[in-house]
Protein backbone atom coordinates (compact mmCIF):
# COMPACT_ATOMS: atom_id res chain seq x y z
CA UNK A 1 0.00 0.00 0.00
CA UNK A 2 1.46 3.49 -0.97
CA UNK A 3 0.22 6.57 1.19
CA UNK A 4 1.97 9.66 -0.19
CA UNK A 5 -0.98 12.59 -0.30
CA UNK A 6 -1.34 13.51 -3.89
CA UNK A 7 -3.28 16.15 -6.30
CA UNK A 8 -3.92 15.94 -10.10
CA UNK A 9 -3.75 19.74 -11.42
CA UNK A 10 -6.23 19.35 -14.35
CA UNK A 11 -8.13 22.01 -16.44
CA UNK A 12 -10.94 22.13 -19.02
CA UNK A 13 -8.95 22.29 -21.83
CA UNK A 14 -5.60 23.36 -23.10
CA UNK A 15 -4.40 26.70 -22.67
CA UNK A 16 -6.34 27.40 -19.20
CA UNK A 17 -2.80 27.53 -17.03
CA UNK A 18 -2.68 24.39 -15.67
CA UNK A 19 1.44 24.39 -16.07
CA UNK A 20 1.52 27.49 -14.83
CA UNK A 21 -0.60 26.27 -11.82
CA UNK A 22 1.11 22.71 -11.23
CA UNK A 23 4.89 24.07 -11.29
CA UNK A 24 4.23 27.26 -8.90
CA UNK A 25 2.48 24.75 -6.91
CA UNK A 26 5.29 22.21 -6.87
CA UNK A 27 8.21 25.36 -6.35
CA UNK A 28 5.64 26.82 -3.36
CA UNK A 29 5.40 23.70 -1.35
CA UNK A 30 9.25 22.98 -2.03
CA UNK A 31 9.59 26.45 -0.76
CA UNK A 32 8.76 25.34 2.26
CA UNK A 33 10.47 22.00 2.87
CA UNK A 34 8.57 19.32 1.58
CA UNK A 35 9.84 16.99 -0.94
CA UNK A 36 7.10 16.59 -3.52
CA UNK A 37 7.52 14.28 -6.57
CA UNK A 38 6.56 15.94 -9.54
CA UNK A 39 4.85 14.03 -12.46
CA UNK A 40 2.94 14.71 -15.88
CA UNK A 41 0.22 12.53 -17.78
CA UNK A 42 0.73 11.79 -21.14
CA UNK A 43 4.04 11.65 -23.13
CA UNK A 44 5.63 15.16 -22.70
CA UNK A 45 9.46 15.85 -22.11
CA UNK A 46 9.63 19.70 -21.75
CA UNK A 47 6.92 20.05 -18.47
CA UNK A 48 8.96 17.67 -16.29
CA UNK A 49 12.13 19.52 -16.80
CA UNK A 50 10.36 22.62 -15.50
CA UNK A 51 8.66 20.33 -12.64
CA UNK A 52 12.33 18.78 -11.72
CA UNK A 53 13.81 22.06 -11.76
CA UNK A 54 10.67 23.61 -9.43
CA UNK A 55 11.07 20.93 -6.50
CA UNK A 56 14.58 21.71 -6.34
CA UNK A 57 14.31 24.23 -3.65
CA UNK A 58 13.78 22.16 -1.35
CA UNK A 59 17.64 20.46 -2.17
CA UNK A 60 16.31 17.34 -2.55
CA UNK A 61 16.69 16.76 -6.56
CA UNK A 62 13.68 14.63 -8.25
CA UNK A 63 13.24 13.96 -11.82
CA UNK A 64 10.06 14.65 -13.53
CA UNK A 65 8.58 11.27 -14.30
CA UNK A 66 5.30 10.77 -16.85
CA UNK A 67 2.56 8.67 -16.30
CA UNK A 68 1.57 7.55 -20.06
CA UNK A 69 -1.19 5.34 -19.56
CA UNK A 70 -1.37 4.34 -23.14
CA UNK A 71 2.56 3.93 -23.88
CA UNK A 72 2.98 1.84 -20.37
CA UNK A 73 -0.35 0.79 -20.02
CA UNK A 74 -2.70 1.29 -17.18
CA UNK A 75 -1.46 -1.72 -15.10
CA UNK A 76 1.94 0.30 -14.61
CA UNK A 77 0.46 3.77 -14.08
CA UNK A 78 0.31 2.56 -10.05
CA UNK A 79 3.56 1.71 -9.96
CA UNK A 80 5.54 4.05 -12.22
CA UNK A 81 3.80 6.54 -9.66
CA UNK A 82 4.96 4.79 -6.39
CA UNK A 83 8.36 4.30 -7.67
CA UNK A 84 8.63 8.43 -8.39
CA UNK A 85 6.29 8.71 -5.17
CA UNK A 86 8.48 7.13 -2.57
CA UNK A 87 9.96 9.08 0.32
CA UNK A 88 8.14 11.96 -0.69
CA UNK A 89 5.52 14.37 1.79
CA UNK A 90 3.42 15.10 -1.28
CA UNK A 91 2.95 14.28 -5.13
CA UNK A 92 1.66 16.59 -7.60
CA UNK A 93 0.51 15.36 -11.32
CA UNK A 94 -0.08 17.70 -14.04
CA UNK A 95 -2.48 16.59 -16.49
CA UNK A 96 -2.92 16.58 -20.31
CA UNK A 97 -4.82 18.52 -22.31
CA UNK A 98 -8.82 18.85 -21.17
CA UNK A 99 -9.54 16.37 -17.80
CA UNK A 100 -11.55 13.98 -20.13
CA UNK A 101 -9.14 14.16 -23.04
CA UNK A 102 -6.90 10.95 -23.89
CA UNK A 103 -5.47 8.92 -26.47
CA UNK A 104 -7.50 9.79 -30.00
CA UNK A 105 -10.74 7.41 -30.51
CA UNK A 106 -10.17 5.27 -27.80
CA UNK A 107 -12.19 6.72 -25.14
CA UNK A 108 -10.78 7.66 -21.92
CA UNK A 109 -7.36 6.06 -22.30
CA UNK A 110 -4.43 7.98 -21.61
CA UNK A 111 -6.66 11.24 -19.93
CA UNK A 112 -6.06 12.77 -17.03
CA UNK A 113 -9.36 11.57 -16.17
CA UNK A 114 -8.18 8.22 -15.98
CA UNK A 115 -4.78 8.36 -14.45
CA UNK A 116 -7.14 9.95 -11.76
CA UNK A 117 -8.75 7.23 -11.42
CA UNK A 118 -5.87 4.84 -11.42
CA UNK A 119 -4.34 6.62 -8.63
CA UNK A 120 -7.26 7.45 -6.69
CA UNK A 121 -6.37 10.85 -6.65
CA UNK A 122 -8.28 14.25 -6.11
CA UNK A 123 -8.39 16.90 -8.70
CA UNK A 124 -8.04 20.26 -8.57
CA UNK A 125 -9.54 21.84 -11.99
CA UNK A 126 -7.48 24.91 -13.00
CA UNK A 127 -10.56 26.71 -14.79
CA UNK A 128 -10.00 29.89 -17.53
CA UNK A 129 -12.25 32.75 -16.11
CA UNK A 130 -11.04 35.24 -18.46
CA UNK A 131 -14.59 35.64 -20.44
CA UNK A 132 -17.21 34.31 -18.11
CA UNK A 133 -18.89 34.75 -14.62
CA UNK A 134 -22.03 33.36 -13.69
CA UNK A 135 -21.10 30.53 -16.30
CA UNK A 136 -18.31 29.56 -14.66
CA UNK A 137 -20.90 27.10 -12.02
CA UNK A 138 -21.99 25.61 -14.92
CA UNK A 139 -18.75 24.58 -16.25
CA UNK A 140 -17.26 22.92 -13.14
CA UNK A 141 -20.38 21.34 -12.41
CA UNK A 142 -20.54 19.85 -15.77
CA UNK A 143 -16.72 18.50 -15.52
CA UNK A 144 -17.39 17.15 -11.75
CA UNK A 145 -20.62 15.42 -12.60
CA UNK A 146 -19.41 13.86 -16.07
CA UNK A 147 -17.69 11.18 -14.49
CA UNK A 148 -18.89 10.15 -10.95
CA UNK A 149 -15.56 8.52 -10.26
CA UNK A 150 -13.56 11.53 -10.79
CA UNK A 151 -12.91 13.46 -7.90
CA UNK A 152 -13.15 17.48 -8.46
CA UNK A 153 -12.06 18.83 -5.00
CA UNK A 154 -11.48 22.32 -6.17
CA UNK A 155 -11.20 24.66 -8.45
CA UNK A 156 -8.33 27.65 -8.98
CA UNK A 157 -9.66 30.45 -10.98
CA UNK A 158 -7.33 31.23 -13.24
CA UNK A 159 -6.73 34.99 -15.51
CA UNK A 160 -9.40 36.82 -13.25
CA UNK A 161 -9.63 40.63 -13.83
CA UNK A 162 -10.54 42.59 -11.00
CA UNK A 163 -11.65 42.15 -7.48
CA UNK A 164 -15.36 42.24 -8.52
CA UNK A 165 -15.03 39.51 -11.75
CA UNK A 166 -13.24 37.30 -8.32
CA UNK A 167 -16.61 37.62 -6.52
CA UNK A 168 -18.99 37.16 -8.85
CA UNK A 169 -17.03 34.13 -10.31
CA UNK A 170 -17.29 32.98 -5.92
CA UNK A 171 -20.39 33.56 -5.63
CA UNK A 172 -21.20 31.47 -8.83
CA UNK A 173 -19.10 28.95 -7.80
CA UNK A 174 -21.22 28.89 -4.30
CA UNK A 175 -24.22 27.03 -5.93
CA UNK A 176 -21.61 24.66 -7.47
CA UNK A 177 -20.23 22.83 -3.94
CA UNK A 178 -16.75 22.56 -5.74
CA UNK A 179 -14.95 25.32 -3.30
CA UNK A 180 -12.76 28.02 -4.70
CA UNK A 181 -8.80 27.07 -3.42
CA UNK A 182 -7.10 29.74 -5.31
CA UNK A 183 -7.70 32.91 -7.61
CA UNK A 184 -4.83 34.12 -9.87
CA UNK A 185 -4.77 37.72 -11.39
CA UNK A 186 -4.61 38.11 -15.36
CA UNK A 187 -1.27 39.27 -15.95
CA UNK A 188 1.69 39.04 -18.42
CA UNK A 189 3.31 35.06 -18.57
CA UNK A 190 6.05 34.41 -16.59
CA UNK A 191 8.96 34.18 -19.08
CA UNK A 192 8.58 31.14 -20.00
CA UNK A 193 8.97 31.47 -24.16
CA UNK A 194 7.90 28.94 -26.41
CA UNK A 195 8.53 27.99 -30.05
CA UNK A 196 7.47 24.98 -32.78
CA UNK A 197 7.13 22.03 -30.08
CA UNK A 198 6.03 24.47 -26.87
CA UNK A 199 8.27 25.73 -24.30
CA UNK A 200 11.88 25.95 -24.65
CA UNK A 201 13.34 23.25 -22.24
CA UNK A 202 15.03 24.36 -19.15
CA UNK A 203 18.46 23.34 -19.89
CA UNK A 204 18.06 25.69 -22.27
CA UNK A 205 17.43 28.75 -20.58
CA UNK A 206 18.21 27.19 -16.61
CA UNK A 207 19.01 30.68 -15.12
CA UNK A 208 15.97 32.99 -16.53
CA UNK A 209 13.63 29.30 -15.71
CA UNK A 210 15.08 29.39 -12.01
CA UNK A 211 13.94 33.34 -12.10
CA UNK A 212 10.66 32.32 -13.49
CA UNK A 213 10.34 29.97 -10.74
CA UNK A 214 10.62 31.68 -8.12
CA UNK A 215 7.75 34.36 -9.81
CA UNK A 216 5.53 31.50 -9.93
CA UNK A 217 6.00 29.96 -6.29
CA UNK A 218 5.05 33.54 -5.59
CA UNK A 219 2.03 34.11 -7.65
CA UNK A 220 0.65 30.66 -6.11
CA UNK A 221 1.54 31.27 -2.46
CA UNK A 222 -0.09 35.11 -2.76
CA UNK A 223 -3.17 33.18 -4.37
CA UNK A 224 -3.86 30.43 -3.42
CA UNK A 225 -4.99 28.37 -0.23
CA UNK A 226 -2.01 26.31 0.07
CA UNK A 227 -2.92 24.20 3.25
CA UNK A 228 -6.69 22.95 1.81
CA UNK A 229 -4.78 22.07 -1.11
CA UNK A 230 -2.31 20.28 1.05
CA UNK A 231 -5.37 18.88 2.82
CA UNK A 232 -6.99 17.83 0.12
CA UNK A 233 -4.10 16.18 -1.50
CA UNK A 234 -3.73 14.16 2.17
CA UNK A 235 -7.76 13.19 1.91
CA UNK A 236 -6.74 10.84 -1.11
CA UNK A 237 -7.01 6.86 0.30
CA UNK A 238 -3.92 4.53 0.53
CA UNK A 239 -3.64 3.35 -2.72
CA UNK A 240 -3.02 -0.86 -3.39
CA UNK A 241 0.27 -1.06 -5.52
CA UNK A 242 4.23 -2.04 -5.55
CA UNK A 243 6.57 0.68 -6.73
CA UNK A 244 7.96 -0.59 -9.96
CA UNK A 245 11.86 -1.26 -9.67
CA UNK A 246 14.29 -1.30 -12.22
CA UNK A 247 16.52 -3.65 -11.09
CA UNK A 248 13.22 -6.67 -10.52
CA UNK A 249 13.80 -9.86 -12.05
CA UNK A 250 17.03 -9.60 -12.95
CA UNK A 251 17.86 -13.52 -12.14
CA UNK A 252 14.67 -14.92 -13.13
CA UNK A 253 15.00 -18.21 -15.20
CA UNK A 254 14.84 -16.79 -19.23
CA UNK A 255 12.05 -18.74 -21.50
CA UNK A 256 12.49 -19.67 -24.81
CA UNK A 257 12.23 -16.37 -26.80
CA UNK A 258 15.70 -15.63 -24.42
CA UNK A 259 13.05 -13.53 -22.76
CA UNK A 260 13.00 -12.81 -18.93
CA UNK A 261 9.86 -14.89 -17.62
CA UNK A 262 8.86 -11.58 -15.28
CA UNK A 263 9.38 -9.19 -18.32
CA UNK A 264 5.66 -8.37 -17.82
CA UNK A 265 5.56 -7.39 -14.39
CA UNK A 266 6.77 -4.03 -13.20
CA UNK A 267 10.57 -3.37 -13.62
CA UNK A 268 11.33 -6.59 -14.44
CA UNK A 269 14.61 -7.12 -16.39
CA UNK A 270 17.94 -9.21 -16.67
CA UNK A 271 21.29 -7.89 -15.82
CA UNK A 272 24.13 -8.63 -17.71
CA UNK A 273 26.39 -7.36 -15.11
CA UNK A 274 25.18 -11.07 -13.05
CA UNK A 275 26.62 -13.01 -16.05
CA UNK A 276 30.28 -11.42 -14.99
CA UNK A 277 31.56 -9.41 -18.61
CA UNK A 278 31.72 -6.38 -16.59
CA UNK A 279 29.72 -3.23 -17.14
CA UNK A 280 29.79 -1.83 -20.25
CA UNK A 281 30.10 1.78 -20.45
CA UNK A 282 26.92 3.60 -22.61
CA UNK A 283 27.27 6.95 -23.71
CA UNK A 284 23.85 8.90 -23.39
CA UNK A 285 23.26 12.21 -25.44
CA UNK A 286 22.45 15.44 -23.80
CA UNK A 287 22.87 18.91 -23.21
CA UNK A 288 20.65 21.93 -25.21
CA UNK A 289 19.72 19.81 -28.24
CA UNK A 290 19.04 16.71 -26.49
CA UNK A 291 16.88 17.20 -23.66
CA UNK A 292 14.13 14.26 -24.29
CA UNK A 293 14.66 11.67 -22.19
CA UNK A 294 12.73 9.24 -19.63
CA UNK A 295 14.37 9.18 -16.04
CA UNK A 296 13.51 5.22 -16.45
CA UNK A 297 15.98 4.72 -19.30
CA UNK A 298 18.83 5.39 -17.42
CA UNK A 299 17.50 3.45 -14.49
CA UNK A 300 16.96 0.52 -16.74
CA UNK A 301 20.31 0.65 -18.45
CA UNK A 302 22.08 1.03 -15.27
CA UNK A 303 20.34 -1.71 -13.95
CA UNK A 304 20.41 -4.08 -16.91
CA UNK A 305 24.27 -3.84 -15.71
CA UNK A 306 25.85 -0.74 -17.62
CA UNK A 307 27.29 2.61 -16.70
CA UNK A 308 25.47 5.28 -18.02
CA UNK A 309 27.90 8.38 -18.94
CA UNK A 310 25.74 11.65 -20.16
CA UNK A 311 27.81 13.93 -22.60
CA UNK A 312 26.86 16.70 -24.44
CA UNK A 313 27.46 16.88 -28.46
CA UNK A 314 27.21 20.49 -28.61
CA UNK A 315 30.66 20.94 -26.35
CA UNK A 316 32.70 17.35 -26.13
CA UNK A 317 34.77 16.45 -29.24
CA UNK A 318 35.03 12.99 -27.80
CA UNK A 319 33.01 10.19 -26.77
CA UNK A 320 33.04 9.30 -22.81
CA UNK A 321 36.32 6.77 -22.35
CA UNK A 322 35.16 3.07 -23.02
CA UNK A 323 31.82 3.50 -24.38
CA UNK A 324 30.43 0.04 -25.97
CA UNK A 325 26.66 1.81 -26.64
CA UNK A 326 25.70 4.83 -27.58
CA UNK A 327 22.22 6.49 -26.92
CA UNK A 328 20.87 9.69 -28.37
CA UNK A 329 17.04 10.52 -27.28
CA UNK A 330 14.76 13.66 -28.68
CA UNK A 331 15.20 17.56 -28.69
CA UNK A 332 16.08 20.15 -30.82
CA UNK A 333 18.85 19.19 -33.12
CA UNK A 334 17.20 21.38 -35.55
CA UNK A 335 17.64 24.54 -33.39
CA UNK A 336 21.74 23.69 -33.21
CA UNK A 337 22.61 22.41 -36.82
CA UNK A 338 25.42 25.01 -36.70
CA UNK A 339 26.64 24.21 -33.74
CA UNK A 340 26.30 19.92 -34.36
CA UNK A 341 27.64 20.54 -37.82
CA UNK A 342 30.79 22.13 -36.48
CA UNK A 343 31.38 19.66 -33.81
CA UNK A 344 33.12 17.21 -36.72
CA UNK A 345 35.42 15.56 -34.59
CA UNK A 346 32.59 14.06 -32.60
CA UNK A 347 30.43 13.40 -35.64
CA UNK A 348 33.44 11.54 -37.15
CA UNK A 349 33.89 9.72 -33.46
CA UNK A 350 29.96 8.91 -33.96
CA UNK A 351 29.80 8.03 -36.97
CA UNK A 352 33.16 5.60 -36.23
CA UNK A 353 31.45 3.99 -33.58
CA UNK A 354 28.33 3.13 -35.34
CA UNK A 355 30.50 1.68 -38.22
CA UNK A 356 32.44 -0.57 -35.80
CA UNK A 357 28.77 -2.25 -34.65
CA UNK A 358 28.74 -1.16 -31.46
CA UNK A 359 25.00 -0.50 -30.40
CA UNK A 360 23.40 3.12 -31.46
CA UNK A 361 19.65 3.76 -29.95
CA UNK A 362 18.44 7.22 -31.53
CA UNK A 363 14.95 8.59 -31.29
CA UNK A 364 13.41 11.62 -33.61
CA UNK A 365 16.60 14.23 -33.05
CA UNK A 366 18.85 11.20 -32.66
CA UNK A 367 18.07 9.79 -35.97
CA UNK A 368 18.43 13.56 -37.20
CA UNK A 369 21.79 13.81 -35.68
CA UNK A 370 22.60 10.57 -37.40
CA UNK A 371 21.40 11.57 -41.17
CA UNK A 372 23.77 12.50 -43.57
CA UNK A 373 22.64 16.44 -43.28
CA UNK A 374 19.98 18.33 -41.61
CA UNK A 375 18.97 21.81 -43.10
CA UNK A 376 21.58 21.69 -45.79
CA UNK A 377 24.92 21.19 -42.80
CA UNK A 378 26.52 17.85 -42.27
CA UNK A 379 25.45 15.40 -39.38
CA UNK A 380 27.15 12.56 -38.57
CA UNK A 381 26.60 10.75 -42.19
CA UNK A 382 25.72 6.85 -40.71
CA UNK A 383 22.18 6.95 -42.52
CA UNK A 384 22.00 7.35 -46.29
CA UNK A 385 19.30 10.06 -45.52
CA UNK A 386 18.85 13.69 -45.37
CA UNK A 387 16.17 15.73 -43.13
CA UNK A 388 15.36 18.99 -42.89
CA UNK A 389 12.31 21.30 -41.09
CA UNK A 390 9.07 21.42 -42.50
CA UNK A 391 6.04 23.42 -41.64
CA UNK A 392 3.75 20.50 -41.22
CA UNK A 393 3.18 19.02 -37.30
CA UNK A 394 3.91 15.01 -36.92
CA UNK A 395 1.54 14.34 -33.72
CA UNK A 396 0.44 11.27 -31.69
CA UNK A 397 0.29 7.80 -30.83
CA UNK A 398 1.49 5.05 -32.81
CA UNK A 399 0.98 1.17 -32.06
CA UNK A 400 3.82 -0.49 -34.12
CA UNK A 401 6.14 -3.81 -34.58
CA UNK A 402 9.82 -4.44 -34.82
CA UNK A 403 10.13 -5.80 -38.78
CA UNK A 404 13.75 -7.36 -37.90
CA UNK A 405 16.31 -8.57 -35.08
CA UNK A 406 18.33 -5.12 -34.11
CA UNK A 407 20.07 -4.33 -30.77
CA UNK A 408 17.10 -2.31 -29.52
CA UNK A 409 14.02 -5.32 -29.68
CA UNK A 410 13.72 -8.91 -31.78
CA UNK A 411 11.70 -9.02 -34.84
CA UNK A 412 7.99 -9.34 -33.68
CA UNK A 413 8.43 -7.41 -30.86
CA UNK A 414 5.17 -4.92 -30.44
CA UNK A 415 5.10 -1.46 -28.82
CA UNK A 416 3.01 1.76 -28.09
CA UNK A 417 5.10 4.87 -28.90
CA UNK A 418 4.45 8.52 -29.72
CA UNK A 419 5.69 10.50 -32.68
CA UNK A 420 6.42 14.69 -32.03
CA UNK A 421 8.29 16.29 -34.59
CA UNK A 422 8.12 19.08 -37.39
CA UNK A 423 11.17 17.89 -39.69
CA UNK A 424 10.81 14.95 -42.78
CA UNK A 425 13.30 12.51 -43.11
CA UNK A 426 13.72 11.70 -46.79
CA UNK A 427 13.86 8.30 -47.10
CA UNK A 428 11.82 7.64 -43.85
CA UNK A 429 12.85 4.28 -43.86
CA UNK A 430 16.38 2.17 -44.89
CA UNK A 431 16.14 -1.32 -46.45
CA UNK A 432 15.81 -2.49 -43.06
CA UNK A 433 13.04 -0.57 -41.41
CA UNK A 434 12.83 -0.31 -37.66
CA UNK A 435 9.43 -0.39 -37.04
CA UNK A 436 6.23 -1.09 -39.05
CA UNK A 437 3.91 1.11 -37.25
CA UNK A 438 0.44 -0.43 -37.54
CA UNK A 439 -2.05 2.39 -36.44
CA UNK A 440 -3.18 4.75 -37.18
CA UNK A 441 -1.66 3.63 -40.43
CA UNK A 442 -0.05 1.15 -41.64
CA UNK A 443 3.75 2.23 -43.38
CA UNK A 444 7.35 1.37 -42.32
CA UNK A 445 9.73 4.42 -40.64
CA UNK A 446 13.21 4.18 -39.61
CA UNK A 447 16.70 1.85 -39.75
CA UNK A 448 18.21 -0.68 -38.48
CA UNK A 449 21.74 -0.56 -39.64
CA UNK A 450 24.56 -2.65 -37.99
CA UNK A 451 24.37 -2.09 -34.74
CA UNK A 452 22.15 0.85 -35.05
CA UNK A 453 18.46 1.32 -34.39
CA UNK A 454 17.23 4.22 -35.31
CA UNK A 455 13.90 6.18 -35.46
CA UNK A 456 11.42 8.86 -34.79
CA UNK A 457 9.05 7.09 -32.55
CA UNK A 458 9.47 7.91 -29.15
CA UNK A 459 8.84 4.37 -26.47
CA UNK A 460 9.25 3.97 -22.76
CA UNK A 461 11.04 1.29 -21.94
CA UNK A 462 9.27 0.95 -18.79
CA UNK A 463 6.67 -0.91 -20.91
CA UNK A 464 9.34 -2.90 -22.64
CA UNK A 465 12.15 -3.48 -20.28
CA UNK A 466 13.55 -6.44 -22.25
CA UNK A 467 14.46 -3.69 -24.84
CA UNK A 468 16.99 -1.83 -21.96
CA UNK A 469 18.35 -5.64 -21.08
CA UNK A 470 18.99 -6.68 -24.90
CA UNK A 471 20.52 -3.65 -25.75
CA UNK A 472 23.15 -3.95 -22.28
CA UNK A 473 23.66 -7.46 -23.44
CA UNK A 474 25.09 -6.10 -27.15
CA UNK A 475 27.24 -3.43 -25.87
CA UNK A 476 28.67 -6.01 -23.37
CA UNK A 477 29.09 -8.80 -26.46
């Protein structure tokens, strides 16, 4: 049983301020000396660096972690949430889009709604009174009543003019028995600037975001009722799960796939490091242009046996000493094609290492980096492809299946991923495809070259942990 007091910060739709609610929340109670775990629903990598970087203040660092319901499926939402949860005072989730909003055509999957649900949590709706008053009642009592398993504990008013558009909006929200926790003033954003895939990650900008911060804590603690928050994030019931693990299963007896028996269960995965060749070292991408990554990777990788070393390709000219496996998530490679481009010596020591057969796992700005030229400048040259920006908007969930064997996942193997990207890859796919995605359509994306997997869909190996263990095992071969 897992008792950490928890809120979902939800909202009617996108755009009402829920981020802007959910990190001043998570910086004001940090503020004053609580750890809180920070989480976000759905599959986005730019919110949870702002979330990890609001909890810092209390000096107790915590990753962002997302709860992707239909990437991980519902079964690990529970504990994916206990294993970011534990040791904590309070958890704080920020929804996705609109409460009732999930995965396209499939009903409530993937909402906020139902991660809710799954974690028995209360909700606070963060509600856009910008053009409305009396209508506001209506609203709220329409979200709390659609779904009688949701919890709507209260409401924070959110872009509210004056002093008289605050009471008429109470005294609306009287009739409603949802109770008013927090009123914030319409003013100018916090400088938090955005461009073609939303906000501009915090490693980007970490000094002006810390600034920004500390604006919002303050905007939240001057308006809203932080202790019946905190109270009603403490009303939520113990909730019936195991924290997931990374490290789970690692000795379990293999069956005949070469497939960990537990691999369904949460966290469960082989270590190669038990087998005694050592602990391969794994070079992991990062810095400004690669700032996509689940915390759970690394977990995984490090304890599937290996020794994760981050370095950054817009500043080292070298690989980390001894790497064996090279990973290179999402971000903005576009933004930085100068700056990539220039870096040759490390494109040549990429593009050497990928040659050799050593195992490469790139997703959406990895497999950029890896084409032979993005925008016109040189990348590291290891697929026969070239990409560049485009003004169209690649969005959403894909169900799709591994066409061949690759150092990443064995031919057959099926996963839930999400594609976000504005660039084209042209071709989209090698001889050897990586995946053929199977809905919404059906089409083959992506290589598998030597020892290299790469692609644009995005997948959490949380759902897939044999994919973290088999990719260990071929940088330790």
């Amino acid at each position: 049983m897992v008792n950490v007091p928890r809120l979902v910060v939800a909202a009617p739709a996108s755009g009402s301020g829920k981020t802007t609610v959910a990190t001043g929340l998570m910086a004001a109670f940090s503020e004053r000396g609580l750890a809180v775990s920070p989480h976000k629903v759905g599959p986005d990598y730019i919110d949870p660096g702002y979330h990890a970087l609001a909890v810092s203040g209390s000096g107790r660092a915590r990753p962002g972690r997302n709860l992707d319901a239909y990437m991980c499926g519902t079964g690990l939402i529970g504990p994916l949430f206990a294993h970011g949860a534990a040791g904590c005072d309070l958890a704080l989730v920020e929804g996705v889009m609109g409460l009732y909003d999930g995965a396209s055509g499939q009903g409530e999957l993937a909402s906020t709604a139902q991660v809710s649900k799954l974690l028995r949590a209360p909700v606070v709706l963060v509600v856009d009174a910008s053009s409305q008053s009396r209508s506001v009642a209506a609203l709220v009592h329409g979200f709390a009543s659609w779904d009688p398993e949701v919890r709507i504990g209260g409401v924070i008013l959110n872009k509210v003019a004056t002093d008289r558009h605050e009471q008429l909006l109470r005294d609306a929200l009287d009739e409603s028995g949802v109770p008013v926790m927090g009123v914030l003033r319409r003013t100018e954003q916090v400088g938090t600037p955005s461009r073609h895939l939303g906000l501009v990650p915090v490693a980007e900008r970490r000094a002006e975001a810390l600034a920004a911060m500390r604006e919002l804590a303050g905007r939240v603690r001057a308006g809203c009722d932080l202790e019946a928050l905190l109270a009603l994030a403490r009303s939520a019931p113990p909730l019936d799960t195991t924290a997931w693990e990374a490290g789970a299963g690692w000795d379990e007896p293999r069956d005949t796939a070469g497939r960990t028996e537990g691999a369904g269960r949460p966290g469960a995965v082989a270590s190669v490091a038990s087998a005694g060749r050592g602990r391969p070292v794994i070079a992991m991408a990062g810095g400004s242009a690669f700032t996509f990554s689940y915390a759970e990777h690394t977990e995984l990788l490090t304890a599937a046996g290996a020794d994760v070393v981050p370095f950054d390709p817009l500043r080292d000219e070298r690989l980390p000493e001894g790497t064996r496996g090279l990973v290179i998530g999402g971000g903005f490679p576009e933004v930085y094609a100068p700056e990539l481009s220039a870096n040759e010596p490390l494109r040549k020591a990429v593009a050497e290492l990928a040659y050799s057969g050593a195992p490469v796992a790139a997703e959406c700005a990895g497999l950029l980096y890896l084409a032979r030229s993005l925008d016109g400048r040189p990348m590291c040259g290891v697929l026969d492809a070239d990409a560049r920006m485009s003004g169209r908007l690649t969005l959403g969930y894909r169900e799709a299946v591994a066409v061949g064997d690759s150092a990443l996942a064995r031919a057959g193997t099926r996963v839930r991923g999400h594609e976000f990207h504005r660039t084209v890859l042209e071709p989209g796919a090698g001889d050897a495809p990586a995946w053929g995605v199977v809905h919404p359509e059906r089409r083959v994306e992506g290589f598998v070259l030597r020892g290299v997997h790469a692609s644009y869909l995005h997948t959490h190996w949380a759902a897939a942990p044999e994919m973290a263990r088999r990719f260990v095992e071929r940088c330790s071969a």
